[in-house]
Protein backbone atom coordinates (compact mmCIF):
# COMPACT_ATOMS: atom_id res chain seq x y z
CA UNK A 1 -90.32 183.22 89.65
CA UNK A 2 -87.59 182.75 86.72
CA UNK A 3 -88.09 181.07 83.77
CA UNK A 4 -86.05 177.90 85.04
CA UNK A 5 -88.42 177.95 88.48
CA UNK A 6 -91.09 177.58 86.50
CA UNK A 7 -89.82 174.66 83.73
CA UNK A 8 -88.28 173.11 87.35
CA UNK A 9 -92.10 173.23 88.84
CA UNK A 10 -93.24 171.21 85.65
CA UNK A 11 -90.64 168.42 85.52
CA UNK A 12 -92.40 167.76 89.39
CA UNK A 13 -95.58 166.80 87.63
CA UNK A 14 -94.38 164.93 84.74
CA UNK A 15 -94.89 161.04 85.39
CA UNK A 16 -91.46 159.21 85.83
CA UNK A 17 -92.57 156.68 83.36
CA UNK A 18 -92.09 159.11 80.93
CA UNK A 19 -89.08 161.36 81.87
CA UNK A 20 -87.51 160.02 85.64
CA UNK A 21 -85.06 163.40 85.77
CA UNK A 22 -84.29 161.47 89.34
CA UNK A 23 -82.34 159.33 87.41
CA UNK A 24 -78.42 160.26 85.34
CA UNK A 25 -78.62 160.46 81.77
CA UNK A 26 -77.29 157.17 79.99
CA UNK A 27 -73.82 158.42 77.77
CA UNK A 28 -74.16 156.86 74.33
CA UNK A 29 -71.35 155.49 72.64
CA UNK A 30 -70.42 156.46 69.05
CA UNK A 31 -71.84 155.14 66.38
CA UNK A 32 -69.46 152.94 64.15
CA UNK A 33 -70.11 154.10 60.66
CA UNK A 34 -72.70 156.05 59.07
CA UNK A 35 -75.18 155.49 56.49
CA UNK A 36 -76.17 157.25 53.10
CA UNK A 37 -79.66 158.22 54.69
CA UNK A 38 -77.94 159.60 58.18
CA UNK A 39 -75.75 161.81 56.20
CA UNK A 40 -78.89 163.15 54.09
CA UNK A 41 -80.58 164.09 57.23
CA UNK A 42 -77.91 165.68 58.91
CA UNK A 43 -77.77 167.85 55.77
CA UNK A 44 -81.46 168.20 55.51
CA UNK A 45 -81.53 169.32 59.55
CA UNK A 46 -78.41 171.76 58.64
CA UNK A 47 -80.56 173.20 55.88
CA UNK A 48 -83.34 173.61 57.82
CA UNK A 49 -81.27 175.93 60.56
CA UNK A 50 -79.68 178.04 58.18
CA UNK A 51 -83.05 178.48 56.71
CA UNK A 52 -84.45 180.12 59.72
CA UNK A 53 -80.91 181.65 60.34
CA UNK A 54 -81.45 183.48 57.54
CA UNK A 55 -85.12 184.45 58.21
CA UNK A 56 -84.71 185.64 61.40
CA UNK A 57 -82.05 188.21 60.40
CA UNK A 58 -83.00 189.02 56.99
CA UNK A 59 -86.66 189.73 58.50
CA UNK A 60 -86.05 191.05 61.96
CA UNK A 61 -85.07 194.65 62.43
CA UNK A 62 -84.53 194.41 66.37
CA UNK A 63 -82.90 190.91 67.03
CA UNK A 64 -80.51 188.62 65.51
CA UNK A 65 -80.28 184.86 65.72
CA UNK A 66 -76.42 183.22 66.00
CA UNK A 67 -75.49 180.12 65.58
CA UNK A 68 -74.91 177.98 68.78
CA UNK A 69 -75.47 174.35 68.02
CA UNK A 70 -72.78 171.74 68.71
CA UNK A 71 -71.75 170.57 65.33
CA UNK A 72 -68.92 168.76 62.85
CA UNK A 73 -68.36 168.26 59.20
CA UNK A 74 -66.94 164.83 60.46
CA UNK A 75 -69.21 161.60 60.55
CA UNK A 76 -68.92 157.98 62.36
CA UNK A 77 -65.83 156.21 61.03
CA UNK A 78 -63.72 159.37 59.95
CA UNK A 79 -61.07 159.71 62.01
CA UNK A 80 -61.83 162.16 64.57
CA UNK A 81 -64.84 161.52 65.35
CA UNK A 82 -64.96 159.68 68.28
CA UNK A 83 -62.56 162.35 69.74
CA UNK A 84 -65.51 164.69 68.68
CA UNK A 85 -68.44 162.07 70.50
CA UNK A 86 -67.33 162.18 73.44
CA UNK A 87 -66.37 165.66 74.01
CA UNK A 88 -69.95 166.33 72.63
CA UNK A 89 -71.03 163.60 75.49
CA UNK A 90 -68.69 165.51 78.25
CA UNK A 91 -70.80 169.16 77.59
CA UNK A 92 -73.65 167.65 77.75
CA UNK A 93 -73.30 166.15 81.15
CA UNK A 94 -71.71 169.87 81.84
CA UNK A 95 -73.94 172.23 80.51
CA UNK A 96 -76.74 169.94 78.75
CA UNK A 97 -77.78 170.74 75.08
CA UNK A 98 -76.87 173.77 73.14
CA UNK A 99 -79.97 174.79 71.11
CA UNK A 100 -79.23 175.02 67.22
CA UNK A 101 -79.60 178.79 67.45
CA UNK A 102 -79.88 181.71 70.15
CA UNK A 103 -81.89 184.67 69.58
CA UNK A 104 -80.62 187.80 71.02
CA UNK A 105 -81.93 191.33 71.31
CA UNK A 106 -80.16 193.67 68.71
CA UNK A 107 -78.24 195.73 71.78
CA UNK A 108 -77.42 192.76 73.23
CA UNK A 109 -75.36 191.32 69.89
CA UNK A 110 -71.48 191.25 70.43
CA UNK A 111 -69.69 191.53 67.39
CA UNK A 112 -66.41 190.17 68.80
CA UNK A 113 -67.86 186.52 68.74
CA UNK A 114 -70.24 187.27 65.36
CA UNK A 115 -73.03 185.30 64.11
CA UNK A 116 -71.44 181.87 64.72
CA UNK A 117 -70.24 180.55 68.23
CA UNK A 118 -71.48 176.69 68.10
CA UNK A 119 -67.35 176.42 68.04
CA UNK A 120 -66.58 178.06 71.16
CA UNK A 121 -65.81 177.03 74.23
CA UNK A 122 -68.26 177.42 76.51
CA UNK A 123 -66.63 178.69 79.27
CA UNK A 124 -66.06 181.79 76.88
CA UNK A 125 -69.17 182.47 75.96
CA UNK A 126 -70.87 181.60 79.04
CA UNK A 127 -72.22 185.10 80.17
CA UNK A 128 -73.23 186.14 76.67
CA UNK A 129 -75.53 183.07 76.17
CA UNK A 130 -77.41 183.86 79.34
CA UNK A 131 -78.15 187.31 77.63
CA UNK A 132 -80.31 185.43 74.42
CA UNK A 133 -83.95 185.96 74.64
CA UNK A 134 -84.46 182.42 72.92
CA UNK A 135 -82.71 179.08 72.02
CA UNK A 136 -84.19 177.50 68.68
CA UNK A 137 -84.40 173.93 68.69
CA UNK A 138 -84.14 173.24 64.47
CA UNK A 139 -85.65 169.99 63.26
CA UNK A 140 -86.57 168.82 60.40
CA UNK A 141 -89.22 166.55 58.18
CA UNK A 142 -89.33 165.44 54.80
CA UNK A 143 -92.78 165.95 53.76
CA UNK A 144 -94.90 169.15 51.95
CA UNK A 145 -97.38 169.40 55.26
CA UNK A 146 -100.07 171.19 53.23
CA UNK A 147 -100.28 168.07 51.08
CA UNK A 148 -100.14 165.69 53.42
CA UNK A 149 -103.03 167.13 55.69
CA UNK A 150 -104.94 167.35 52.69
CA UNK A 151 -104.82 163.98 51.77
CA UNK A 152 -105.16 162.34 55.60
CA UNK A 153 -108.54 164.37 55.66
CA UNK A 154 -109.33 162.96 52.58
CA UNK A 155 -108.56 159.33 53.82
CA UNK A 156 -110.34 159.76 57.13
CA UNK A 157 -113.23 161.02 55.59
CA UNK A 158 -113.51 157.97 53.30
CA UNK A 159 -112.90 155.46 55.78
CA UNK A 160 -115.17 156.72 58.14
CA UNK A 161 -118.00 157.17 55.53
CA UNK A 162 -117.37 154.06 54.92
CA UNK A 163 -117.61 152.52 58.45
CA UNK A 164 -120.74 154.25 58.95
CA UNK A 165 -122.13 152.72 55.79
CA UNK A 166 -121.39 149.05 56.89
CA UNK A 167 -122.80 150.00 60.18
CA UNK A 168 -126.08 150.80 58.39
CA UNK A 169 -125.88 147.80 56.40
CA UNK A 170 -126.06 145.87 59.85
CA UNK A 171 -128.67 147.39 61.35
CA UNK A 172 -130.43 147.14 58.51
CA UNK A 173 -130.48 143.63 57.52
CA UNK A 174 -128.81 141.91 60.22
CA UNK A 175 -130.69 143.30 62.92
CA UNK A 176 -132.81 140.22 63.47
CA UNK A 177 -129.52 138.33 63.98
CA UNK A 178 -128.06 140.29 66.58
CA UNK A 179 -131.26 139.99 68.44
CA UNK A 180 -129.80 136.67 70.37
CA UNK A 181 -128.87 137.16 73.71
CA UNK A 182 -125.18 136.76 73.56
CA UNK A 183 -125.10 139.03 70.29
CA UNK A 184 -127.34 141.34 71.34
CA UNK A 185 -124.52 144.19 72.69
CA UNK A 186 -123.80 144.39 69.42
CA UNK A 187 -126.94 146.67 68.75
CA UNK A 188 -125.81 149.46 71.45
CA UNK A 189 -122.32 149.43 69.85
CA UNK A 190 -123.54 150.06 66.86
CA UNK A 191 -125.83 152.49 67.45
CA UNK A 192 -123.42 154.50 69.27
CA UNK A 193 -120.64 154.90 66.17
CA UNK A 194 -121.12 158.01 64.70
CA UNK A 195 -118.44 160.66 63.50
CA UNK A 196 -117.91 162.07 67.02
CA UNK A 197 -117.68 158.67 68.68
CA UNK A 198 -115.92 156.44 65.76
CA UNK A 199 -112.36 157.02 68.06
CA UNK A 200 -113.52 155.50 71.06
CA UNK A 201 -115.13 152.20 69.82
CA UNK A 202 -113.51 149.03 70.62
CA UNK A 203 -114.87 145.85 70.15
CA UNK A 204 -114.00 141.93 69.58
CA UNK A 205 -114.81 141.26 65.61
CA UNK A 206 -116.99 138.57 65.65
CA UNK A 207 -115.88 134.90 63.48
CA UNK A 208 -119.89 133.61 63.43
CA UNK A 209 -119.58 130.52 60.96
CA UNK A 210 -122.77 128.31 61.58
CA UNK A 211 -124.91 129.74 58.22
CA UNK A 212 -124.31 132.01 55.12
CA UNK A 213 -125.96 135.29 56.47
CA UNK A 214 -124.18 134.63 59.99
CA UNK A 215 -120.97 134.32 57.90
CA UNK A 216 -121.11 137.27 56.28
CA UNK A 217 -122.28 139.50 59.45
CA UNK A 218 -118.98 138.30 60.48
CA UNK A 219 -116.72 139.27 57.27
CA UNK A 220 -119.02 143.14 57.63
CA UNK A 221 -117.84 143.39 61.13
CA UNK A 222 -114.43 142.75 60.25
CA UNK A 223 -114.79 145.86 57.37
CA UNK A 224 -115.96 147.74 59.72
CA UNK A 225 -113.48 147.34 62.13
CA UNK A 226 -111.23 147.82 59.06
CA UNK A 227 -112.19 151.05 58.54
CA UNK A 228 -112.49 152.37 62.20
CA UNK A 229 -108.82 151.31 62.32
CA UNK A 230 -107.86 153.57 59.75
CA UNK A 231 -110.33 156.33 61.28
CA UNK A 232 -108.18 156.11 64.13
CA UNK A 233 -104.60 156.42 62.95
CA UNK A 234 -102.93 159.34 63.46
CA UNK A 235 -103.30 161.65 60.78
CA UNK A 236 -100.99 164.68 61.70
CA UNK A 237 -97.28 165.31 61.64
CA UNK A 238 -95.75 166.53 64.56
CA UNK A 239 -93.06 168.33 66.31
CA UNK A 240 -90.77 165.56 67.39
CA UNK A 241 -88.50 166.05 70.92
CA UNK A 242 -86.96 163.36 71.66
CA UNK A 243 -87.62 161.70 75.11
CA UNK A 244 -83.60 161.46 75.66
CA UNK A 245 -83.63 165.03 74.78
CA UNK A 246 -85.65 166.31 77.91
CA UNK A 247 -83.19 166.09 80.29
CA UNK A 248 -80.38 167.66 78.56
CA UNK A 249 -82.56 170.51 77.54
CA UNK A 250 -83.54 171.24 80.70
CA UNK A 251 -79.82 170.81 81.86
CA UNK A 252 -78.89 173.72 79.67
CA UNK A 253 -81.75 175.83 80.70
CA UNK A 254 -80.72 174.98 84.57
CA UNK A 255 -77.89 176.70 83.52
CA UNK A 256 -78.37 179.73 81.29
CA UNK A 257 -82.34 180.43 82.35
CA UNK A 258 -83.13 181.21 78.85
CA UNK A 259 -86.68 180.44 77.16
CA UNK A 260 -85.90 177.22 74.70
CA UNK A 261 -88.33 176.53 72.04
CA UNK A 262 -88.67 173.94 68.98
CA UNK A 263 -89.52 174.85 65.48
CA UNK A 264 -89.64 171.98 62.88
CA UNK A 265 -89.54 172.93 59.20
CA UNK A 266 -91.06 171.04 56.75
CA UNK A 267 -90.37 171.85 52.95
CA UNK A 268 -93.78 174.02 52.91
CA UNK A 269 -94.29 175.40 56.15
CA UNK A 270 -92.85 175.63 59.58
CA UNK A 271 -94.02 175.26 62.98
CA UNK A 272 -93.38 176.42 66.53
CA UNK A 273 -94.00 175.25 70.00
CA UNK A 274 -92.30 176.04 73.32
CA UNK A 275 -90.40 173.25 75.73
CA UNK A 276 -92.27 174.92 78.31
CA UNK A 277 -95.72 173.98 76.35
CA UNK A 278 -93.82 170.55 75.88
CA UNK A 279 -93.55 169.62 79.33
CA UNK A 280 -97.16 171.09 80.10
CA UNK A 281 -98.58 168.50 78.16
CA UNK A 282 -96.99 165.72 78.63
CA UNK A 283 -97.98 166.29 82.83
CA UNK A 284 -102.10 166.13 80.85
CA UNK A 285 -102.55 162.48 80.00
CA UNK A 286 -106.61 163.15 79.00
CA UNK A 287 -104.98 165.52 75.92
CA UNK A 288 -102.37 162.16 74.77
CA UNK A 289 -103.66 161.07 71.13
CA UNK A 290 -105.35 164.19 70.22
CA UNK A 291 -102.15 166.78 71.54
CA UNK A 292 -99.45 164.27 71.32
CA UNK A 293 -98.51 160.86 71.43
CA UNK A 294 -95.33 158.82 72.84
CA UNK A 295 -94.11 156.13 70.68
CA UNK A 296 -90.93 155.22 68.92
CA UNK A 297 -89.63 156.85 65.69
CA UNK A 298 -88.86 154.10 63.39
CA UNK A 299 -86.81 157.30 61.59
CA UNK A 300 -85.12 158.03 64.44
CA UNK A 301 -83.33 154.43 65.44
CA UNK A 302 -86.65 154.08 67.29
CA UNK A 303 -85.60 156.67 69.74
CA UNK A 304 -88.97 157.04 72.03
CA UNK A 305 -90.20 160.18 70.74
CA UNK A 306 -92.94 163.17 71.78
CA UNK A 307 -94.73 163.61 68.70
CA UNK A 308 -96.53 166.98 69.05
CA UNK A 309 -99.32 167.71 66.47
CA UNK A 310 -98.75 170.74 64.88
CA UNK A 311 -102.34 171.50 64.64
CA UNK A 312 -101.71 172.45 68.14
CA UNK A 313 -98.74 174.10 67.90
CA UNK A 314 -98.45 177.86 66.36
CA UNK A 315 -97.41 178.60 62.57
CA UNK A 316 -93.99 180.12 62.17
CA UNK A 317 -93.07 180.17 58.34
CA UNK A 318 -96.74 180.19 56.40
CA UNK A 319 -94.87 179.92 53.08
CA UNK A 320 -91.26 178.00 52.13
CA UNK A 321 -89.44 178.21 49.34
CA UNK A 322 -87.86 174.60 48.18
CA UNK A 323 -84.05 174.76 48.15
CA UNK A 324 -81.72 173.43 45.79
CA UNK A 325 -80.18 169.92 46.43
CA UNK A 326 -77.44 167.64 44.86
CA UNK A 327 -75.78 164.77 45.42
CA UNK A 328 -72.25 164.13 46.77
CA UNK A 329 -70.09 160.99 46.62
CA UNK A 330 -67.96 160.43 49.51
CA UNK A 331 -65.32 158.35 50.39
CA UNK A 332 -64.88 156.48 53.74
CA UNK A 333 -62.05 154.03 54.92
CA UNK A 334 -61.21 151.26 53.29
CA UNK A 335 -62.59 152.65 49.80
CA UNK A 336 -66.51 152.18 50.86
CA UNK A 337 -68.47 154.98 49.02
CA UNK A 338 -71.44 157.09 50.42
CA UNK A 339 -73.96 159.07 48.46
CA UNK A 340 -76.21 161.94 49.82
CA UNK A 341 -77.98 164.33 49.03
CA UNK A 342 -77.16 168.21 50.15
CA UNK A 343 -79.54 171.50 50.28
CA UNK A 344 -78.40 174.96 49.72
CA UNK A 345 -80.51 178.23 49.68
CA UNK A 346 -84.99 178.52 50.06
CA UNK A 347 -86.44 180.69 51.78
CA UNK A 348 -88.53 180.59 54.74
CA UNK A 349 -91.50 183.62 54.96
CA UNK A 350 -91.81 184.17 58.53
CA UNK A 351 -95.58 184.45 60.18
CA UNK A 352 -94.37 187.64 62.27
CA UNK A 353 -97.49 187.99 64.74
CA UNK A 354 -97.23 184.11 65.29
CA UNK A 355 -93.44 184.42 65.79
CA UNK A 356 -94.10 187.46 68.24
CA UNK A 357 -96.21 185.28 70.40
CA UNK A 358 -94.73 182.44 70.98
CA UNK A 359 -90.95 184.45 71.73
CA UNK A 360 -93.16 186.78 74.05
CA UNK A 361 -92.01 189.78 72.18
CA UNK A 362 -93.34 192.82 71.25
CA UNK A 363 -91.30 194.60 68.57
CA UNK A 364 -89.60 192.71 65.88
C-alpha cells in the first residue's frame, strides 16, 4: 500500500461534517486590500520557513530542504495581484497545495533547479517533486510557548483549587439546605468534582432568592461554576490546519505520493505532527478536546480551523533563537500607507531524534 492508499483509506472514515471530500472545493475570490496585521503575518510565516530552511540544511548532512511554496512579494490591491490569485486558485484545483518546503534525500538533489523552485512551473518540476521524502507545511504563532504553558498551568491550578474550595464551603455549611427534595442532586454533583472529574461537570447554577443563606448558596454556585469554566478552557496552543486546507493537501499528495507534514514555529520552540496523524484523529471523536478541537480562528478570518495540541504532537526545534525585526512603511494606491513589521535571521536548534521520527528516517 502507498503512502496516498493509505491517507485515501483515512479520508473514508473522516465524518463529512467535518471534511465532505465528495464535494468540489469552493474558489475564493481575492481579497480587495490588505491590512497592516496581514502583511506582518505573511512576514512572520515567511520567517518562520526560512528558519527551518536554514536548519534543515545547516544541520543535516544527508538531505536538503528546497523551497516549494507558492508565493509573491505582491499583496491585495497592488496591481498584479489578482493576476497572481487566480493562477494560485487554477494550481490548486490542478495539483492542490504546494507544501512551503520539500525535503529531499542528498542524492536525490538536482542542482539545475537549486534550493528554490516555489517559481516554477509545475509541469517542469513535476517528476523531481515526486522524488522528496517530505513536504513541510510552515506555520506560524506569535507567542513564547514555554511561557505560555507555564502560566495556563498556573491559572488552571488556581481556578480549580479554587472550585474545589467553594465546593467544600457547600458541603460544609449548606448541606442542610440542599437536603430538600428538589435540591437534593446537588449533593451527588458535588461530591463527584474533584481534579480528575472537574471537566465533565455540567450543571444549571441555581438563582435561590427566598432567604439570606439561600441567597448566597446561590451567588457560591455561581463561583463555582466560575471557576470550573475557566478549569475547562483550553489551555494549549496548537498546530493549526485549516479545514479548507484538507482537501487541497490531499489533492497534492493524490498527485506526487509524498509524506506531507506540519511544523508550526513559535518564537521558542517548534513543533511537528504528520497530515497523516491529522486525519487519524479527526476520524476519533472520544480524543476531540483533549487531542484537538474544531472551532473558528478569530486570527484567521474565522477560517474553521483543526487546532492540534502540541502536547500531543512531537518537538522539532527544543530551542529558538528570536530574530531581528523592523518596521517598513509602504505605500498602496491612492497614497494609503501600511506599516509592518519584518523578521530576518534566528535560529532554530533542531531536536534530531524527534525530527528522525516523525520523517521516518534513519540517518540525518
Amino acid at each position: 500500500m502507498t503512502y496516498f492508499d493509505e491517507i485515501r483509506e483515512l479520508t473514508k472514515l473522516i465524518p463529512a461534517t467535518i471534511v465532505d471530500f465528495s464535494q468540489e472545493r469552493d474558489r475564493t475570490s481575492p481579497p480587495t486590500q490588505a491590512s497592516s496585521n496581514f502583511i506582518t503575518n505573511k512576514e512572520q510565516g515567511e520567517w518562520a520557513e526560512d528558519l527551518i530552511f536554514r536548519a534543515i540544511n545547516e544541520t543535516l548532512k544527508n538531505y536538503i530542504a528546497v523551497r516549494y511554496g507558492k508565493s509573491d512579494d505582491l499583496i491585495a490591491g497592488e496591481e498584479g495581484f489578482d493576476k497572481f490569485y487566480n493562477e494560485f486558485q487554477d494550481e490548486l484545483d490542478t495539483i492542490g497545495k504546494r507544501p512551503d518546503l520539500l525535503v529531499f534525500k542528498k542524492e536525490d538533489f538536482d542542482n539545475k533547479f537549486g534550493y528554490d523552485i516555489s517559481k516554477l512551473k509545475h509541469t517542469d518540476i513535476e517528476n523531481y517533486v515526486k522524488k522528496a521524502i517530505a513536504g513541510l507545511e510552515i506555520r506560524s504563532s506569535a507567542f513564547l510557548i514555554e511561557k505560555y504553558e507555564n502560566e495556563m498551568q498556573k491559572r488552571t491550578e488556581l481556578h480549580l483549587q479554587k472550585a474545589l474550595k467553594v465546593k467544600n464551603e457547600i458541603l460544609s455549611e449548606y448541606s442542610d439546605l440542599l437536603e430538600h427534595p428538589k435540591k437534593k442532586h446537588f449533593i451527588e454533583i458535588l461530591n463527584n468534582i474533584n481534579e480528575h472529574t472537574i471537566n465533565a461537570v455540567s450543571f444549571r447554577r441555581p438563582s435561590w432568592k427566598a432567604t439570606d443563606r439561600l441567597q448566597k448558596l446561590s451567588l457560591l454556585f455561581k463561583e463555582l461554576k466560575d471557576n470550573i469554566a475557566i478549569v475547562k478552557k483550553r489551555d494549549y496552543l496548537s498546530i493549526t490546519p485549516k479545514i479548507e486546507d484538507i482537501k487541497v493537501v490531499y489533492k497534492w499528495i493524490e498527485k506526487f505520493n509524498v509524506p506531507h507534514y506540519y511544523f508550526q514555529i513559535f518564537f521558542d520552540k517548534s513543533y511537528g505532527i504528520s497530515f497523516k496523524n491529522i486525519l487519524s484523529l479527526i476520524t476519533e471523536p472520544d480524543k476531540e478536546g483533549e487531542y484537538y478541537e474544531i472551532s473558528p480562528d478569530i486570527k484567521n478570518q474565522n477560517k474553521t480551523t483543526i487546532k492540534i495540541n502540541t502536547r500531543k504532537t512531537k518537538q522539532i526545534a527544543y530551542k529558538i533563537e528570536e530574530p531581528e525585526h523592523k518596521s517598513i512603511r509602504r505605500e498602496m494606491g491612492r497614497g494609503r500607507l501600511l506599516f509592518y513589521v519584518t523578521f530576518e535571521k534566528g535560529t532554530a536548534y533542531l531536536d534530531i531524534e524527534n525530527l528522525k521520527s516523525l520523517l521516518n528516517i534513519n540517518d540525518f
